[in-house]
Every structure is written in C-alpha cells, then in structure tokens.
N, C-alpha and C. Protein backbone atom coordinates (compact mmCIF):
# COMPACT_ATOMS: atom_id res chain seq x y z
N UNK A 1 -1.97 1.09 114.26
CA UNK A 1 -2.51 2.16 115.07
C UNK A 1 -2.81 3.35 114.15
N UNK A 2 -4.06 4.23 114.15
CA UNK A 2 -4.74 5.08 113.03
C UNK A 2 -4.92 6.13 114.64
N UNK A 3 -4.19 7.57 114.20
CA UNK A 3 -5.14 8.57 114.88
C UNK A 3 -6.32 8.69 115.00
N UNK A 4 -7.06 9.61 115.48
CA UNK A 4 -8.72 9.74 115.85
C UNK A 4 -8.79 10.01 114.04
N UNK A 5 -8.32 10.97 113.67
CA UNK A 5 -8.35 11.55 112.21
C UNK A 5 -8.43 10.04 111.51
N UNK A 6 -6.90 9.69 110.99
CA UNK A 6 -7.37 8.77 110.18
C UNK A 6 -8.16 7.67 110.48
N UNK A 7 -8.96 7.11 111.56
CA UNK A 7 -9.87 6.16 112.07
C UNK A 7 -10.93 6.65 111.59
N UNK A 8 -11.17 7.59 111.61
CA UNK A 8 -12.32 8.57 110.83
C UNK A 8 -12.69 8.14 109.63
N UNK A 9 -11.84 8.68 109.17
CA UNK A 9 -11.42 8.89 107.54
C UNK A 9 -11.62 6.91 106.82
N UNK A 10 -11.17 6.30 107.92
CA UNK A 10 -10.96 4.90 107.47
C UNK A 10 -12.34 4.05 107.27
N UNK A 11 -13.48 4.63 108.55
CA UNK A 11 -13.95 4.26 108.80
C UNK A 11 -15.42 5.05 108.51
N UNK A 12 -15.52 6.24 107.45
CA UNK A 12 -16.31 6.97 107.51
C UNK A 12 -17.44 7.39 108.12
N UNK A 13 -16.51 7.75 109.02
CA UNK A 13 -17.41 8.27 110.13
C UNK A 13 -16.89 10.13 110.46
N UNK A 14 -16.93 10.93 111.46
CA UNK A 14 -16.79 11.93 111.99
C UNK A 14 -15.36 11.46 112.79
N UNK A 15 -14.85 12.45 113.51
CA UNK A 15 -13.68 12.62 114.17
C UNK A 15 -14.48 12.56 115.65
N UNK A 16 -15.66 13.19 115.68
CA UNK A 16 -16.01 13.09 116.87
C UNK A 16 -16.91 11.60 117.32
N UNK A 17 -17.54 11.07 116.35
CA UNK A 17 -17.79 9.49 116.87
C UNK A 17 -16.65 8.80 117.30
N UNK A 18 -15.53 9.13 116.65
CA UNK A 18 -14.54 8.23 117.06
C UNK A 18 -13.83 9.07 118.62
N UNK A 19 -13.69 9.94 119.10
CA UNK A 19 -14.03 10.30 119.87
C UNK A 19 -14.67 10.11 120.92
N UNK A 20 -15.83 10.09 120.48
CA UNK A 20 -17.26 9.73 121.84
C UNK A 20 -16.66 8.57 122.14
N UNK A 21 -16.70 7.75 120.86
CA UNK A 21 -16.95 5.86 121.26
C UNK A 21 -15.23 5.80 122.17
N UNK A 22 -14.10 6.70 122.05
CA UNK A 22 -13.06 6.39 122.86
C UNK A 22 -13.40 6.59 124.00
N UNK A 23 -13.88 7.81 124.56
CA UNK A 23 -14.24 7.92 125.48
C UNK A 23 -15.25 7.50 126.33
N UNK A 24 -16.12 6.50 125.36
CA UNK A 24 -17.12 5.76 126.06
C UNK A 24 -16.44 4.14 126.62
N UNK A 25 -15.14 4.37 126.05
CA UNK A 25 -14.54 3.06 126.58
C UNK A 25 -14.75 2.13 125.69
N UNK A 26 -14.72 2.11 124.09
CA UNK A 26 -15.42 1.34 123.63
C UNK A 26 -14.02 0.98 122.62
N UNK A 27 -13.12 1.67 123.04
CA UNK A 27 -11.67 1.27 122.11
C UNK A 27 -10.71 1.21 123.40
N UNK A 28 -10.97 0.42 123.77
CA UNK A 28 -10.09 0.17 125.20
C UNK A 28 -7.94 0.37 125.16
N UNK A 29 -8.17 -0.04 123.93
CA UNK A 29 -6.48 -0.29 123.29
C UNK A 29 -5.84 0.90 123.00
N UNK A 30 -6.83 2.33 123.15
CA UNK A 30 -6.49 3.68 122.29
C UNK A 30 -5.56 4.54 123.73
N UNK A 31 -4.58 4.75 122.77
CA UNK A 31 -3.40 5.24 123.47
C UNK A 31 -2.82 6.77 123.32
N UNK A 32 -2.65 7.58 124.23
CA UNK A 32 -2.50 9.08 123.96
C UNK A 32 -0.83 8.94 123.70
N UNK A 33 -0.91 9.77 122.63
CA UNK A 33 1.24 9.43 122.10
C UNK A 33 1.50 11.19 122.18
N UNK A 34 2.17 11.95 122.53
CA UNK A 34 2.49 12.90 122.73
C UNK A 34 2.96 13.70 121.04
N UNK A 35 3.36 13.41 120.27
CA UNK A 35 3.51 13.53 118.79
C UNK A 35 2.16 13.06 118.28
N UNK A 36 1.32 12.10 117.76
CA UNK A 36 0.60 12.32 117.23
C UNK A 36 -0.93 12.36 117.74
N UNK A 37 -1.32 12.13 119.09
CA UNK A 37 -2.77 12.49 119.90
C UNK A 37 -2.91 10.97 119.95
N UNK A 38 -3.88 10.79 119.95
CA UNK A 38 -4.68 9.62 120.58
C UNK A 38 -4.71 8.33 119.48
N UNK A 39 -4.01 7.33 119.54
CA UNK A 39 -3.91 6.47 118.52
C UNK A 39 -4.74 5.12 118.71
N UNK A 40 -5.29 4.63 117.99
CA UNK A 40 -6.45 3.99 117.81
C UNK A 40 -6.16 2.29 117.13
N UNK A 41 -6.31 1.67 118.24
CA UNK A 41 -5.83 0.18 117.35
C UNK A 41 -6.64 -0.57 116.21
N UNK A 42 -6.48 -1.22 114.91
CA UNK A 42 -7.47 -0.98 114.04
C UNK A 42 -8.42 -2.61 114.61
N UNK A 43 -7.80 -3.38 115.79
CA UNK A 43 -8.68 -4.41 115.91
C UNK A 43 -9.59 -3.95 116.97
N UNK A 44 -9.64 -2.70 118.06
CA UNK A 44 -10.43 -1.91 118.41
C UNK A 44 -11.85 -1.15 117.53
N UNK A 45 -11.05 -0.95 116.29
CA UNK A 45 -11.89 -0.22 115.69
C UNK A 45 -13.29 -1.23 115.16
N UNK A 46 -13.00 -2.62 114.81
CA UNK A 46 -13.35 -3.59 114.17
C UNK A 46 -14.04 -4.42 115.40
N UNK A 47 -13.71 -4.61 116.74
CA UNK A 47 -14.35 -5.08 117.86
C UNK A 47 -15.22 -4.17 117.80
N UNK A 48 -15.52 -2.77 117.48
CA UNK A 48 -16.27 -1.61 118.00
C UNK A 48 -17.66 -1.93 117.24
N UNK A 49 -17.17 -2.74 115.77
CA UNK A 49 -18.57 -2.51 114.65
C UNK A 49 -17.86 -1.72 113.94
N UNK A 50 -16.93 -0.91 114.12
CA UNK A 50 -16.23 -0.27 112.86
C UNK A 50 -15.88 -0.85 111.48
N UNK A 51 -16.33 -0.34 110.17
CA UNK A 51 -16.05 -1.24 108.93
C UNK A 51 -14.60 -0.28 108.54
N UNK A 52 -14.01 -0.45 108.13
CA UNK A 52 -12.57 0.21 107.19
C UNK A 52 -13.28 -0.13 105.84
N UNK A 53 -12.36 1.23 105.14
CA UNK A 53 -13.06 1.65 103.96
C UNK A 53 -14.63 1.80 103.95
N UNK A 54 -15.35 2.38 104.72
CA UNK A 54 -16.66 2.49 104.62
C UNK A 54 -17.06 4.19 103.70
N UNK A 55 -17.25 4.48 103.04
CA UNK A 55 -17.38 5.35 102.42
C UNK A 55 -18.29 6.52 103.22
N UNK A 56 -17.44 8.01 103.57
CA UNK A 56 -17.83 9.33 104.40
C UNK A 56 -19.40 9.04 104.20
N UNK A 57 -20.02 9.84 105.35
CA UNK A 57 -21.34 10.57 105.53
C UNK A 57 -21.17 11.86 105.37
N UNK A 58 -22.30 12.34 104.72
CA UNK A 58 -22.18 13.57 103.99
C UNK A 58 -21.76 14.46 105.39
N UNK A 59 -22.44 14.12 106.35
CA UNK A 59 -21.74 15.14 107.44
C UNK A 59 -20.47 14.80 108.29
N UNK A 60 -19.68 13.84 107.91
CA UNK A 60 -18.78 13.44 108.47
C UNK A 60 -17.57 14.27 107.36
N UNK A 61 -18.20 14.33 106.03
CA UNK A 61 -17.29 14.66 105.19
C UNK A 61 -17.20 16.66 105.43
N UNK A 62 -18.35 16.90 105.25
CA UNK A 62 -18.36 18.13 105.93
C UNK A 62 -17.50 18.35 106.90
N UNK A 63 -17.34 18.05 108.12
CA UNK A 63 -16.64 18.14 109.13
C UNK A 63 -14.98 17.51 109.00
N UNK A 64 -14.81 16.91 107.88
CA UNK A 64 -13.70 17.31 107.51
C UNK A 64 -12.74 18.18 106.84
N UNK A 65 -13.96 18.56 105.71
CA UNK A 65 -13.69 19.43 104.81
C UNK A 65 -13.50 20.81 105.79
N UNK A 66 -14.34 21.17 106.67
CA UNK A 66 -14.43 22.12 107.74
C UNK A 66 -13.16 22.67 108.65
N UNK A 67 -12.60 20.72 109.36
CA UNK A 67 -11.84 21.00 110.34
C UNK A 67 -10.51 20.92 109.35
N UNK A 68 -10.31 20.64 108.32
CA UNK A 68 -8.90 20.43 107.53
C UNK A 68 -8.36 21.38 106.71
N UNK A 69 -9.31 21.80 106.33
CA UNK A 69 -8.97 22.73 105.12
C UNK A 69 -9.35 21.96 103.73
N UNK A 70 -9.56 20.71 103.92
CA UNK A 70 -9.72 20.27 102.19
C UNK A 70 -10.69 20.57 101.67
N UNK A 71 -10.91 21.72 101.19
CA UNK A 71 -12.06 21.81 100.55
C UNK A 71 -12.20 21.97 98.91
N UNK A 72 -12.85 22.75 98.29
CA UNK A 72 -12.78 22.55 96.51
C UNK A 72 -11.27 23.91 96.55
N UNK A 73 -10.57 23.25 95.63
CA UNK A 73 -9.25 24.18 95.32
C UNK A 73 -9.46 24.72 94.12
C-alpha cells in the first residue's frame, strides 16, 4: 500500500492524477487510514495502466517540488 504521494512519485505522475483516477473509481482497493490519508494498493495502481518506476513529468515534478518543499538546497 503507497499513499497518494508516494503512488505519485512511484509512478511519475502528479499527486493529483492519482487523485482524480481514485476518485474516478479507478483504484477501487484505495483505502482512507486516519495516520497516513488515502493508501493506494500497488496491484490497483498496475490494473489502472500505472507503470512503477516511470520517470516524473516535468510538471508532475514541479508540483512536487512546489507542494514539498524539495526544491534546489
């Protein structure tokens, strides 16, 4: 199980595709846990068309760098 975050990150994509596609019903298995938000099963992610390890989109990476803080130190 991968948060919305790391499903993201895994799957280089945005926080909010992974998002939409939960809420489009398209990760049926994704479970709200009170400690860490919405957890994401990785054979959901992979039924979805999701690849793991797929390397960020420049605007997916943006929007991390954005919503996290990681940016150049």
């Amino acid at each position: 199980m991968l948060t919305q975050r790391e499903a993201a990150a895994a799957c280089g994509v945005s926080r909010s595709t992974i998002r939409r596609r939960r809420e489009a019903g398209d990760l049926p298995g994704a479970v709200s846990d009170e400690t860490r938000g919405w957890l994401i099963p990785v054979g959901d992610l992979l039924a979805a068309g999701f690849r793991l390890d797929t390397p960020a989109s420049p605007d997916a990476t943006a929007e991390r760098n954005g919503a996290t803080g990681w940016g150049v130190t």
